[in-house]
C-alpha atoms as a PDB file:
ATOM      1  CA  UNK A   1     138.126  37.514 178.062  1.00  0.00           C
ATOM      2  CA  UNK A   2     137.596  38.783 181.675  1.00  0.00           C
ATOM      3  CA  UNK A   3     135.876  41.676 182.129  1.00  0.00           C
ATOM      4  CA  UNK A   4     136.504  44.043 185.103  1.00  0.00           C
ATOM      5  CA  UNK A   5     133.372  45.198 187.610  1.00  0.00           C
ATOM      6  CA  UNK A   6     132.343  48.338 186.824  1.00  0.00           C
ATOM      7  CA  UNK A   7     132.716  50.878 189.663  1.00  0.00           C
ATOM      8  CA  UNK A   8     129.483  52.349 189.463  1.00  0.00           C
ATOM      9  CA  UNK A   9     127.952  48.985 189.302  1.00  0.00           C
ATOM     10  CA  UNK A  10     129.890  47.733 192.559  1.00  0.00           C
ATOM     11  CA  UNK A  11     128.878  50.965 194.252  1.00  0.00           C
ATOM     12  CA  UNK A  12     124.938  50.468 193.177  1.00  0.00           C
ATOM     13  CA  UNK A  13     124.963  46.841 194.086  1.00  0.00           C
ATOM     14  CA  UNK A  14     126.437  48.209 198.053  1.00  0.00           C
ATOM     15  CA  UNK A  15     124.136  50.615 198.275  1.00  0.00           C
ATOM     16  CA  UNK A  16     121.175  48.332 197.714  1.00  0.00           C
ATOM     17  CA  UNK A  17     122.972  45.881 200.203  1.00  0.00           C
ATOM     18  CA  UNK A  18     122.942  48.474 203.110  1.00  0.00           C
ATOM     19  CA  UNK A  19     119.863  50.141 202.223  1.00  0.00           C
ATOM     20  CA  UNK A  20     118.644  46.488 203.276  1.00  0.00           C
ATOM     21  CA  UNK A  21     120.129  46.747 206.725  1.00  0.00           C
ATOM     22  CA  UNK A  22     116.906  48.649 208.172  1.00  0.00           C
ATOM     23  CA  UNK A  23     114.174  47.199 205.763  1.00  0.00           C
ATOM     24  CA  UNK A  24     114.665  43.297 205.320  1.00  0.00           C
ATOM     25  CA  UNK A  25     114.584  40.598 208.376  1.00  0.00           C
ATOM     26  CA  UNK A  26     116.280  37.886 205.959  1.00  0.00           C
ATOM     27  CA  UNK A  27     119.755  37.397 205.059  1.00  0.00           C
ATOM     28  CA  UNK A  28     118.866  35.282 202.310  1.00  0.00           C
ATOM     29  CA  UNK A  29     117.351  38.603 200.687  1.00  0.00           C
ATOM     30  CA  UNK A  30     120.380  40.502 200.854  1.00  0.00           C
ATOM     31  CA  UNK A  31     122.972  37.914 199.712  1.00  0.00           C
ATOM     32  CA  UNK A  32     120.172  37.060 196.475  1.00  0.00           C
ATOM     33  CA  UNK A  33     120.997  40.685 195.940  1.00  0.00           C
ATOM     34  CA  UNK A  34     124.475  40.587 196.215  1.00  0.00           C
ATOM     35  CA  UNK A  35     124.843  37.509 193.965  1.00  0.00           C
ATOM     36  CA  UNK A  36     122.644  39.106 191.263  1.00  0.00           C
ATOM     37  CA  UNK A  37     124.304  42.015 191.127  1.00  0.00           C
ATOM     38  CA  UNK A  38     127.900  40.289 191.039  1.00  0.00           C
ATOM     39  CA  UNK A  39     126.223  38.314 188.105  1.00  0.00           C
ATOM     40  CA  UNK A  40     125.224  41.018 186.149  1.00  0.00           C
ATOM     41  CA  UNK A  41     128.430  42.830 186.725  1.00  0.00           C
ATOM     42  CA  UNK A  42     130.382  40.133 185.069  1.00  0.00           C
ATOM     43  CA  UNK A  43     128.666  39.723 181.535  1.00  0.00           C
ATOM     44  CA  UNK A  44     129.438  35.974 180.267  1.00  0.00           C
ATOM     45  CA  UNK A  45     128.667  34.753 184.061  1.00  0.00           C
ATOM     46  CA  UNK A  46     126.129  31.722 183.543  1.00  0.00           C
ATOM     47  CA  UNK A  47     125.677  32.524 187.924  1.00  0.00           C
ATOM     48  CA  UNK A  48     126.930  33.743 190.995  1.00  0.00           C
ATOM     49  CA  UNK A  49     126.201  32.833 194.697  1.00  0.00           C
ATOM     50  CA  UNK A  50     127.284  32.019 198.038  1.00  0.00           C
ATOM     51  CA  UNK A  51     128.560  29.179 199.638  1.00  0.00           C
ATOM     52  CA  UNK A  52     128.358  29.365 204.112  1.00  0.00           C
ATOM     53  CA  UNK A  53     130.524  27.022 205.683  1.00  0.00           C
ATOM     54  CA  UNK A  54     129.963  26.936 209.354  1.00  0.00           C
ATOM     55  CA  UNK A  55     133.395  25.920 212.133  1.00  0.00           C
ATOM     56  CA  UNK A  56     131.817  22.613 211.877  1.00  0.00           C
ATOM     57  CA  UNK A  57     132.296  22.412 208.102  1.00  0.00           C
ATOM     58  CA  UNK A  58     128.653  22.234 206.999  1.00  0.00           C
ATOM     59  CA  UNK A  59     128.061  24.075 203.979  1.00  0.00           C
ATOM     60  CA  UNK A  60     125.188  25.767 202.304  1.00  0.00           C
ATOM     61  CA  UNK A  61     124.584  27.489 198.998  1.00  0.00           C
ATOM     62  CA  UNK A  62     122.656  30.755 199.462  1.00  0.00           C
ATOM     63  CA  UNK A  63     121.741  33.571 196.775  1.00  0.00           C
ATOM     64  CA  UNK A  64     122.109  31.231 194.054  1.00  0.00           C
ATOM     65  CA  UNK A  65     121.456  33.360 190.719  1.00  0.00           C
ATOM     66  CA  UNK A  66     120.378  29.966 188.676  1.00  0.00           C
ATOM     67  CA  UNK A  67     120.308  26.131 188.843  1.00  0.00           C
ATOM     68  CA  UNK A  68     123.453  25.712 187.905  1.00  0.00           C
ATOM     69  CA  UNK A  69     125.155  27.565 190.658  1.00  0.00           C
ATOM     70  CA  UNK A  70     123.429  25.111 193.093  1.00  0.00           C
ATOM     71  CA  UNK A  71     124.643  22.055 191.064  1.00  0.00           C
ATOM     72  CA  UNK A  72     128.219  23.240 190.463  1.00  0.00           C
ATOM     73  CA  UNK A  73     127.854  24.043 194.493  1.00  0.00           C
ATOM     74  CA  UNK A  74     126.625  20.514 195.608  1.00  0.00           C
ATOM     75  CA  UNK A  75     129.055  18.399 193.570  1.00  0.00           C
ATOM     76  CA  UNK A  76     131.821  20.108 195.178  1.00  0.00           C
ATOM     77  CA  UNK A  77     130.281  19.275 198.497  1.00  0.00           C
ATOM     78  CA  UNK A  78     129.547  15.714 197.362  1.00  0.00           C
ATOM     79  CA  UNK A  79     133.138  15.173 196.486  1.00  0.00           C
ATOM     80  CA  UNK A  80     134.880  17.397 199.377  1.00  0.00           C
ATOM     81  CA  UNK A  81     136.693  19.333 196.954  1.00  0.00           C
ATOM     82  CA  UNK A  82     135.916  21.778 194.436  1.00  0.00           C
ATOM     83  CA  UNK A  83     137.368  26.309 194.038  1.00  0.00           C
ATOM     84  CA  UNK A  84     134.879  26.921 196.424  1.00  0.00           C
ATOM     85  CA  UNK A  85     136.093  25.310 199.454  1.00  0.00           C
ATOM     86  CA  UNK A  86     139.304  26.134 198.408  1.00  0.00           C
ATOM     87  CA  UNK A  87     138.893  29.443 198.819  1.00  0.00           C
ATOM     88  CA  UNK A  88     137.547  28.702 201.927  1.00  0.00           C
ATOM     89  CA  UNK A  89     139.959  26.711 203.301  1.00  0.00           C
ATOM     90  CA  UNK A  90     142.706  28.623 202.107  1.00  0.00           C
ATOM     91  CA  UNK A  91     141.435  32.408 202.854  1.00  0.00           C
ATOM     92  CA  UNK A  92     142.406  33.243 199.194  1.00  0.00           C
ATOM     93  CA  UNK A  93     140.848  33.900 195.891  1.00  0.00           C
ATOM     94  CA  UNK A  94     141.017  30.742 193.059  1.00  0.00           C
ATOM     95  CA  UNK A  95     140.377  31.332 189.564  1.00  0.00           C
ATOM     96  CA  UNK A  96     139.827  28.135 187.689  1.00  0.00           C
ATOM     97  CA  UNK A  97     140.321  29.692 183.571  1.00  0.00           C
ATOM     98  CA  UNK A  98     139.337  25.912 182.509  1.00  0.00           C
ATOM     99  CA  UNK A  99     138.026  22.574 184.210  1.00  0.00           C
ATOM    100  CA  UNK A 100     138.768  19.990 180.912  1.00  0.00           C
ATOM    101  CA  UNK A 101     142.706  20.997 181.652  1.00  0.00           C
ATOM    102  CA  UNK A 102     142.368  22.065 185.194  1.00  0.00           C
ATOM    103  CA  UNK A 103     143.824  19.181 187.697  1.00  0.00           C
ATOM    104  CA  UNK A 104     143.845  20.430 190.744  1.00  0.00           C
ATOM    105  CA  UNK A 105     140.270  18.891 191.733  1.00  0.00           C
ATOM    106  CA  UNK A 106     140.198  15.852 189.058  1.00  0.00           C
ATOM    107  CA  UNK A 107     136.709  14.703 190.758  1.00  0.00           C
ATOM    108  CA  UNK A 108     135.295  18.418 190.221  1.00  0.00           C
ATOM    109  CA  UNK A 109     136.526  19.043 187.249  1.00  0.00           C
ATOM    110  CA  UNK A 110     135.167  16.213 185.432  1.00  0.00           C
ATOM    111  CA  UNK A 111     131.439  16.831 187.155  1.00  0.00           C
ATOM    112  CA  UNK A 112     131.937  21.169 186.116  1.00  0.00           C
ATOM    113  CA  UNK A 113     132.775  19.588 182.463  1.00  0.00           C
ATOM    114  CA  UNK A 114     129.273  17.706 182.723  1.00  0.00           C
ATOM    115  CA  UNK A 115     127.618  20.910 183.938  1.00  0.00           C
ATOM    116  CA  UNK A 116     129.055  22.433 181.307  1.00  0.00           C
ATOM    117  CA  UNK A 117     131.004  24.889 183.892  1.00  0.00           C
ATOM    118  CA  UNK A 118     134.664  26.035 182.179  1.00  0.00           C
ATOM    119  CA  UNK A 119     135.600  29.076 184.207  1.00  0.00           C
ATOM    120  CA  UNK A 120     135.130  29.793 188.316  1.00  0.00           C
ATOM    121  CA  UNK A 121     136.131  32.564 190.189  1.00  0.00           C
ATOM    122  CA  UNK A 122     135.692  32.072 194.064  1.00  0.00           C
ATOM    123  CA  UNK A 123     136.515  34.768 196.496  1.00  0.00           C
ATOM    124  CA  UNK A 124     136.692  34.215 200.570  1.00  0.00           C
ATOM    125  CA  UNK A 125     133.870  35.955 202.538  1.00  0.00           C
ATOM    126  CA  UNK A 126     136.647  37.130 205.446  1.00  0.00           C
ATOM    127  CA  UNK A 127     135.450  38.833 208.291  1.00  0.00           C
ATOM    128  CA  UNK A 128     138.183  39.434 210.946  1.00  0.00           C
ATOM    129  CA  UNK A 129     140.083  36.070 212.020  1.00  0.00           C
ATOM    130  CA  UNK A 130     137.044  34.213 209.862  1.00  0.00           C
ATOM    131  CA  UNK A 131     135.972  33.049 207.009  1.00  0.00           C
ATOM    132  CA  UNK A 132     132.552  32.619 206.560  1.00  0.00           C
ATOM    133  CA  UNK A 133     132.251  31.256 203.172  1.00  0.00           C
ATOM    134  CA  UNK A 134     133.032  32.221 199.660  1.00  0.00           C
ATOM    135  CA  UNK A 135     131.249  33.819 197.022  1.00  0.00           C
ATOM    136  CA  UNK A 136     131.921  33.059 193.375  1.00  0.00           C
ATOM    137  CA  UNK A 137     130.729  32.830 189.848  1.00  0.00           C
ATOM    138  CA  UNK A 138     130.347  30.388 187.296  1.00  0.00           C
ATOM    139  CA  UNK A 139     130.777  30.774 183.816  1.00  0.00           C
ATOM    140  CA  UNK A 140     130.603  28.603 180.441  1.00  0.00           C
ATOM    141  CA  UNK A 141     133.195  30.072 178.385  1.00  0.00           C
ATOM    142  CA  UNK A 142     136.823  29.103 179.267  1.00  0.00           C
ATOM    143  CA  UNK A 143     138.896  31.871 180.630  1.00  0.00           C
ATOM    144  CA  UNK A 144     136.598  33.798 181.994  1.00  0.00           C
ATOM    145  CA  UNK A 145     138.020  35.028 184.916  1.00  0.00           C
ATOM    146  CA  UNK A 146     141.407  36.483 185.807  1.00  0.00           C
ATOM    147  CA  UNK A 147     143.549  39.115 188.252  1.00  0.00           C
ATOM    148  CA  UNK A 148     141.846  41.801 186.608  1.00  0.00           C
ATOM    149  CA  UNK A 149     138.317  40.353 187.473  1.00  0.00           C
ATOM    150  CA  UNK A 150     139.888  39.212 190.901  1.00  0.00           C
ATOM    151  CA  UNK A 151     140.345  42.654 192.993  1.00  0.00           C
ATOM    152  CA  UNK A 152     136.712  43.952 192.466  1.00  0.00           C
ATOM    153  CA  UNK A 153     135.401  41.067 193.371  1.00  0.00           C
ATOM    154  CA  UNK A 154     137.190  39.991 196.708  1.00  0.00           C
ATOM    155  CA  UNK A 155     136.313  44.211 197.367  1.00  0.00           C
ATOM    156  CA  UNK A 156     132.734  43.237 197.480  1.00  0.00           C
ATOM    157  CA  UNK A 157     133.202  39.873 199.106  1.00  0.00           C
ATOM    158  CA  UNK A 158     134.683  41.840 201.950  1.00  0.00           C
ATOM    159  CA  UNK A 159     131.486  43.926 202.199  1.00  0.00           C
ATOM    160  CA  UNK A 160     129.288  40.907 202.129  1.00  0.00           C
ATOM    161  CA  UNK A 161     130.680  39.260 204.584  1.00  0.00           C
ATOM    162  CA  UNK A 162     130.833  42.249 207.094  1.00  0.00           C
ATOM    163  CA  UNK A 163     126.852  42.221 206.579  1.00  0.00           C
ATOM    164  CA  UNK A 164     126.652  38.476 207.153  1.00  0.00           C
ATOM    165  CA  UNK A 165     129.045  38.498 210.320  1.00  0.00           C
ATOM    166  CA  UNK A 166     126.730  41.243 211.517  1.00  0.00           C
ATOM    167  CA  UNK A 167     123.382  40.256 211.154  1.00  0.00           C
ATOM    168  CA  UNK A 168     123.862  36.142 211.826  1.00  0.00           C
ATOM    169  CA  UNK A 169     123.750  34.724 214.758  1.00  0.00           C
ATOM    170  CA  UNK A 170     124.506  31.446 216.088  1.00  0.00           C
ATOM    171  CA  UNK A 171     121.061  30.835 217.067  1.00  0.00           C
ATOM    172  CA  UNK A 172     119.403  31.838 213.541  1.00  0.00           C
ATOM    173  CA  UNK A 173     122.305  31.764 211.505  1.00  0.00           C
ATOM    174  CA  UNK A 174     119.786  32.751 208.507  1.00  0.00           C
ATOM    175  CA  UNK A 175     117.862  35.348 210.146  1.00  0.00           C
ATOM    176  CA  UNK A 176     118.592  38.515 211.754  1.00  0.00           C
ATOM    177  CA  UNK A 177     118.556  38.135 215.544  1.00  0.00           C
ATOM    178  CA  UNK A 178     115.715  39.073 217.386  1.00  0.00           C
ATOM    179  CA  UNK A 179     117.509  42.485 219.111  1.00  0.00           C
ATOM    180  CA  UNK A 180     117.796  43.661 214.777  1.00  0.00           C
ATOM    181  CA  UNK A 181     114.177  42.978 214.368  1.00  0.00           C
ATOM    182  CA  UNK A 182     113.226  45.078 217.406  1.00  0.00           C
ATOM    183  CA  UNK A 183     115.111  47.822 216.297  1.00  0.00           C
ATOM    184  CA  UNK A 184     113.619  48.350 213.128  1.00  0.00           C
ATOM    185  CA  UNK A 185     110.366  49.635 214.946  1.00  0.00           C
ATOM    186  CA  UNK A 186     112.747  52.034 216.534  1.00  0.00           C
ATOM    187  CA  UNK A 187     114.610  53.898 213.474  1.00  0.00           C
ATOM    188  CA  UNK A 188     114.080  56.744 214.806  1.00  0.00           C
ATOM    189  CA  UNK A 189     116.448  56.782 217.795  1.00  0.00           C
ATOM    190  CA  UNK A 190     118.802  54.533 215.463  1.00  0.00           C
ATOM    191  CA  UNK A 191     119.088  57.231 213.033  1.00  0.00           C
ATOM    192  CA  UNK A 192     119.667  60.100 215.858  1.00  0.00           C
ATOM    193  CA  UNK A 193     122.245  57.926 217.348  1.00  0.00           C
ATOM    194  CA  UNK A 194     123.717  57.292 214.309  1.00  0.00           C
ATOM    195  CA  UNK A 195     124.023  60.554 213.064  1.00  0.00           C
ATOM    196  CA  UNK A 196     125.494  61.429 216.726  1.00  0.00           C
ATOM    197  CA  UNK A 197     128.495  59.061 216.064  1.00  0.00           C
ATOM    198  CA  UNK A 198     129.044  60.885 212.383  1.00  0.00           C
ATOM    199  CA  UNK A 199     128.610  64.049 214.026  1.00  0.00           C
ATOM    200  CA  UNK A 200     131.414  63.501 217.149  1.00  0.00           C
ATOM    201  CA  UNK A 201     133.461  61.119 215.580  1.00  0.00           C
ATOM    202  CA  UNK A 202     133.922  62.090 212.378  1.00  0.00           C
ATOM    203  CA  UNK A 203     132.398  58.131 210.858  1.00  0.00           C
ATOM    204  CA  UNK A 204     130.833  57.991 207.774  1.00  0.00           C
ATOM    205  CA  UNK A 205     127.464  56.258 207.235  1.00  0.00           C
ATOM    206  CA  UNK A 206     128.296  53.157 207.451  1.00  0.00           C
ATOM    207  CA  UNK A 207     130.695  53.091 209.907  1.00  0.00           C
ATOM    208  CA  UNK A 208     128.488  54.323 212.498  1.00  0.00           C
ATOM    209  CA  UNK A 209     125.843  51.528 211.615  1.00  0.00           C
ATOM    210  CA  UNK A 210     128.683  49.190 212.130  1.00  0.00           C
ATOM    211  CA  UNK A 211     129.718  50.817 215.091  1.00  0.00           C
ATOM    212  CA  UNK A 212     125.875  50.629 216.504  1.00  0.00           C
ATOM    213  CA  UNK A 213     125.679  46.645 215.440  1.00  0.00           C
ATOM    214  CA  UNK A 214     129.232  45.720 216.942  1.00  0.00           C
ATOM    215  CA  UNK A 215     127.745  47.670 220.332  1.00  0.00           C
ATOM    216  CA  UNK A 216     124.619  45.596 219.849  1.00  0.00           C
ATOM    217  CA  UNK A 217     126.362  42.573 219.533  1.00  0.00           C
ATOM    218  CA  UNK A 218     128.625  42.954 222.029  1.00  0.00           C
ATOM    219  CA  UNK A 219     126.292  44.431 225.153  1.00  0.00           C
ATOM    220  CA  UNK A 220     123.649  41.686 224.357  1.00  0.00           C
ATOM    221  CA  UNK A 221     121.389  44.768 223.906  1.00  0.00           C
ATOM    222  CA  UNK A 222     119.039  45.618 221.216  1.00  0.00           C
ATOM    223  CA  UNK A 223     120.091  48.489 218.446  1.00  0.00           C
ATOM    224  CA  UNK A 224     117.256  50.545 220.400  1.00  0.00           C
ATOM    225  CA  UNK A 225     118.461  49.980 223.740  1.00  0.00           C
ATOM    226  CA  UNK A 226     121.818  50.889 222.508  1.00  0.00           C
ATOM    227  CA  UNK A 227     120.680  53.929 220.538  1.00  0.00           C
ATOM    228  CA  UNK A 228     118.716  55.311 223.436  1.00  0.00           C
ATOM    229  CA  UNK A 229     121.846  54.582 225.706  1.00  0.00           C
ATOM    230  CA  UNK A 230     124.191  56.973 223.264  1.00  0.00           C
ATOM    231  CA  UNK A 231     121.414  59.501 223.159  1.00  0.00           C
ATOM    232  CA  UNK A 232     121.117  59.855 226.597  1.00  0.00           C
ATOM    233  CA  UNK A 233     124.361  60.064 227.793  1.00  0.00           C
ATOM    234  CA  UNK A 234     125.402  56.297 228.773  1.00  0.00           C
ATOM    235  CA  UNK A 235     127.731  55.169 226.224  1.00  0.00           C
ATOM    236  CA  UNK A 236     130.562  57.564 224.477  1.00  0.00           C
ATOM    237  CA  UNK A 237     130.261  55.650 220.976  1.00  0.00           C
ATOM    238  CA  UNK A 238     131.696  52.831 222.394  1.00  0.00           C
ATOM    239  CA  UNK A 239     131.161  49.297 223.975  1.00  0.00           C
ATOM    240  CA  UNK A 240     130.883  50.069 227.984  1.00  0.00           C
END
């Protein structure tokens, strides 16, 4: 029997995500929290993680809660098929309630019977016009999973992959690029500019972070250099 995410769980699990923003230099930190959070959300979930898949198709696991999230992960890659790239491919959430009956991917199914994997739930990471992956869970017990299950997780999908769009790069697509790490020497001016854009445009929190790391992004500047532009008059809260 599903079991829906509980909203003070989904909220705790954000807030640890974006108190990471400022503090970590490693995405793989921040989506190990996400996935054990969406884990222990679920109760029944044998593991959760994330699976990247790059425009050139190459796919990674990351976050991976236990061994047999990384298994269940690498036959579907093996056999090109699998919820997981489904989801990917597709842009929309697949709930698999049993793999002995399930034939939708015979090759997958049979190897998630072997791993003795009955229920999936894999939700896009979307992020604009892409997809970046999807993030999912794995559980033992058939029917595990269902609509109800569904919305709160695609909810924090969406989060997760508006912190992986933002801090990957295409040179380090693991690591946070190397204007991120400079600004976290500089949190100071980050958190004046920040509270600038709450102050004259009404954002919350994290919009204005957003707002500061879509201005990074797209000036080629540093959070600092941005920061210190905002402060002193350059930039409106908005890409010059």
């Amino acid at each position: 029997m599903s079991q829906q995410l509980p909203l003070d769980e989904l909220t705790l699990t954000l807030a640890r995500i974006r108190g990471l923003l400022l503090t970590e230099e490693k995405v793989d930190r921040a989506v190990q929290l996400l996935a054990e959070g969406v884990r222990d959300a679920f109760p029944g979930s044998a593991g959760a993680g994330v699976s990247l898949i790059d425009e050139e198709g190459n796919r990674t696991s990351a976050g991976a809660t236990d061994p047999l999230v990384i298994q269940g992960d690498q036959s579907q890659y093996r056999l090109g098929e699998g919820p997981c790239l489904t989801a990917w491919a597709t842009e929309c959430t697949v709930i698999v309630g049993n793999a002995e009956t399930d034939d939708r991917w015979p090759l997958w199914s049979e190897s998630a019977r072997e791993l003795a994997i009955a229920s999936v739930i894999s939700a896009p990471l979307i992020r604009g016009t892409k997809c970046l992956g999807a993030m999912k869970l794995y559980a033992a017990g058939t029917d595990a999973y269902d609509q109800t299950t569904a919305r709160p997780l695609e909810k924090l999908a969406a989060s997760a992959a508006i912190l992986l769009d933002n801090i990957q790069s295409a040179e380090t697509p693991k690591r946070f690029s190397e204007g991120l790490v400079e600004a976290l020497s500089s949190r100071d001016a980050i958190s004046r500019a920040q509270g600038y854009l709450m102050g004259q445009r009404g954002m919350t929190e994290e919009d204005a972070v957003r707002e500061l790391l879509n201005m990074s992004q797209a000036s080629r500047q540093s959070l600092a250099s941005v920061s210190a532009d905002i402060l002193s008059g350059g930039r409106k809260g908005g890409v010059s």
